[in-house]
C-alpha atoms as a PDB file:
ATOM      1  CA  UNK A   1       0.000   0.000   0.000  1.00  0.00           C
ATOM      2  CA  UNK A   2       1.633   3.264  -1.228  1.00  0.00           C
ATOM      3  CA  UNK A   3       1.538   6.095   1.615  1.00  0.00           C
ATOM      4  CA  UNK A   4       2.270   9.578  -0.991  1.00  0.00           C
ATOM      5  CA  UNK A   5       2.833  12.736   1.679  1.00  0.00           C
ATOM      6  CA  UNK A   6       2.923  16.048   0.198  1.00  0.00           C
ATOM      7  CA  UNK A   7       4.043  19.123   2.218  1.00  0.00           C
ATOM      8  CA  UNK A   8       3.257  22.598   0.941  1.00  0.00           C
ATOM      9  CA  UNK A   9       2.468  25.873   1.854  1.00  0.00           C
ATOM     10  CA  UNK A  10      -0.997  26.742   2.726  1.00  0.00           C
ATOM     11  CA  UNK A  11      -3.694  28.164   0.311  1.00  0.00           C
ATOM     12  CA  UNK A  12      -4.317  25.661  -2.068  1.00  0.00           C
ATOM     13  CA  UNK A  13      -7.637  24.674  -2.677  1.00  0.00           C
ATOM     14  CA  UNK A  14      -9.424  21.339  -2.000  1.00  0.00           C
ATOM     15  CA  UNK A  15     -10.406  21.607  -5.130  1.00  0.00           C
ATOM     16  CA  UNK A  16      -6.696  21.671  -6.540  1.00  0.00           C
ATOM     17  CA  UNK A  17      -5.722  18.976  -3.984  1.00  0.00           C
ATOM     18  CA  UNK A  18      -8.183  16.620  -5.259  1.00  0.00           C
ATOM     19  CA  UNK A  19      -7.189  17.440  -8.995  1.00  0.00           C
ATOM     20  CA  UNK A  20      -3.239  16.346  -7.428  1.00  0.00           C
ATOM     21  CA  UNK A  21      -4.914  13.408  -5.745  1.00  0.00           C
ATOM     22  CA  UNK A  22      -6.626  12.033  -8.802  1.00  0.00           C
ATOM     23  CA  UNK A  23      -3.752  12.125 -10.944  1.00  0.00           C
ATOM     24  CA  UNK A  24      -0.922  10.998  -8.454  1.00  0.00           C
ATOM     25  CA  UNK A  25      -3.628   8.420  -7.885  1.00  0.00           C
ATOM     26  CA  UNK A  26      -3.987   7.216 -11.480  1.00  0.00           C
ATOM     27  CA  UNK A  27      -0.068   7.208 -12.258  1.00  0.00           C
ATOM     28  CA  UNK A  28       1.226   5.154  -9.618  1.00  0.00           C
ATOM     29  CA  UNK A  29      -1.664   2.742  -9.915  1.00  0.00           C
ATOM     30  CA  UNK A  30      -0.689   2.359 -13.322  1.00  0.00           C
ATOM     31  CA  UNK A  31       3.026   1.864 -12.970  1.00  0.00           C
ATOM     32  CA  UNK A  32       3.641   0.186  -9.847  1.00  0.00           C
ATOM     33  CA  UNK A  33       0.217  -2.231 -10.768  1.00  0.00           C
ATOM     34  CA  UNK A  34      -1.406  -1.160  -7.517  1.00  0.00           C
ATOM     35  CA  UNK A  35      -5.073  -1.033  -7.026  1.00  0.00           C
ATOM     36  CA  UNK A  36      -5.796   2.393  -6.590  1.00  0.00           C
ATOM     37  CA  UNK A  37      -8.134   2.295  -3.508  1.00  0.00           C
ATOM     38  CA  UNK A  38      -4.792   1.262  -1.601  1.00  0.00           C
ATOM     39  CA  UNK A  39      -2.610   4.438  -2.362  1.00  0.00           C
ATOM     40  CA  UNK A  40      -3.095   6.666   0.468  1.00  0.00           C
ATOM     41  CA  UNK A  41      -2.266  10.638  -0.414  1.00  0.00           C
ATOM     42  CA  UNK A  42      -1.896  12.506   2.585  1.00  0.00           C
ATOM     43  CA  UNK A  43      -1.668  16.596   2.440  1.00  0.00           C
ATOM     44  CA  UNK A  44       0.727  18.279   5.227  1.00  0.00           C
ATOM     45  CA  UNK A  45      -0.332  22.316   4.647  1.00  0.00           C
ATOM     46  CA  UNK A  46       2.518  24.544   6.359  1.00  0.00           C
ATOM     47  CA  UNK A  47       1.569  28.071   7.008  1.00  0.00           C
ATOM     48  CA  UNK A  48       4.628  30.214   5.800  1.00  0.00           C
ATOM     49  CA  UNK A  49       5.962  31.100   9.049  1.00  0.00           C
ATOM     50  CA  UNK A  50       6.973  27.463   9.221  1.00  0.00           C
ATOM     51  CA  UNK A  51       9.191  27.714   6.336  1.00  0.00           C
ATOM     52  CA  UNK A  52      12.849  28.681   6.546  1.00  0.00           C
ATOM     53  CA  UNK A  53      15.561  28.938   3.585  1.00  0.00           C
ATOM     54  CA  UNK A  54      18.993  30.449   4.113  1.00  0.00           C
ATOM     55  CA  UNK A  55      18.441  30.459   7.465  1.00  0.00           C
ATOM     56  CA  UNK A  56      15.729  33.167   7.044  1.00  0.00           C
ATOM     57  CA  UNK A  57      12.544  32.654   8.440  1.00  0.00           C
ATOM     58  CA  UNK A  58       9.557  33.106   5.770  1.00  0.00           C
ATOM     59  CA  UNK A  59       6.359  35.260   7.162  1.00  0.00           C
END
């Protein structure tokens, strides 16, 4: 059973998610030959205060 985490920055839609979701979804089910009610996509939305890069905090 694929577990797929994806980490971004807040403010994307669920709409958009779903859109990600669907065709994540439909790829690895096709290529790894795994029925696609057992890949598990799992959204981790960071506000951007949580975000650092250079050593600089973001927000």
């Amino acid at each position: 059973m694929p577990i797929i985490t994806i980490a971004l920055k807040e403010g994307r839609s669920q709409e958009q998610k779903k859109k990600v979701a669907e065709e994540i979804t439909r790829i690895v089910s096709e290529h790894m030959e795994v029925d696609p009610s057992k890949i598990w996509i799992r959204f981790d939305d960071f506000s951007p205060s949580d975000f650092a890069t250079g050593g600089t905090m973001h927000g």
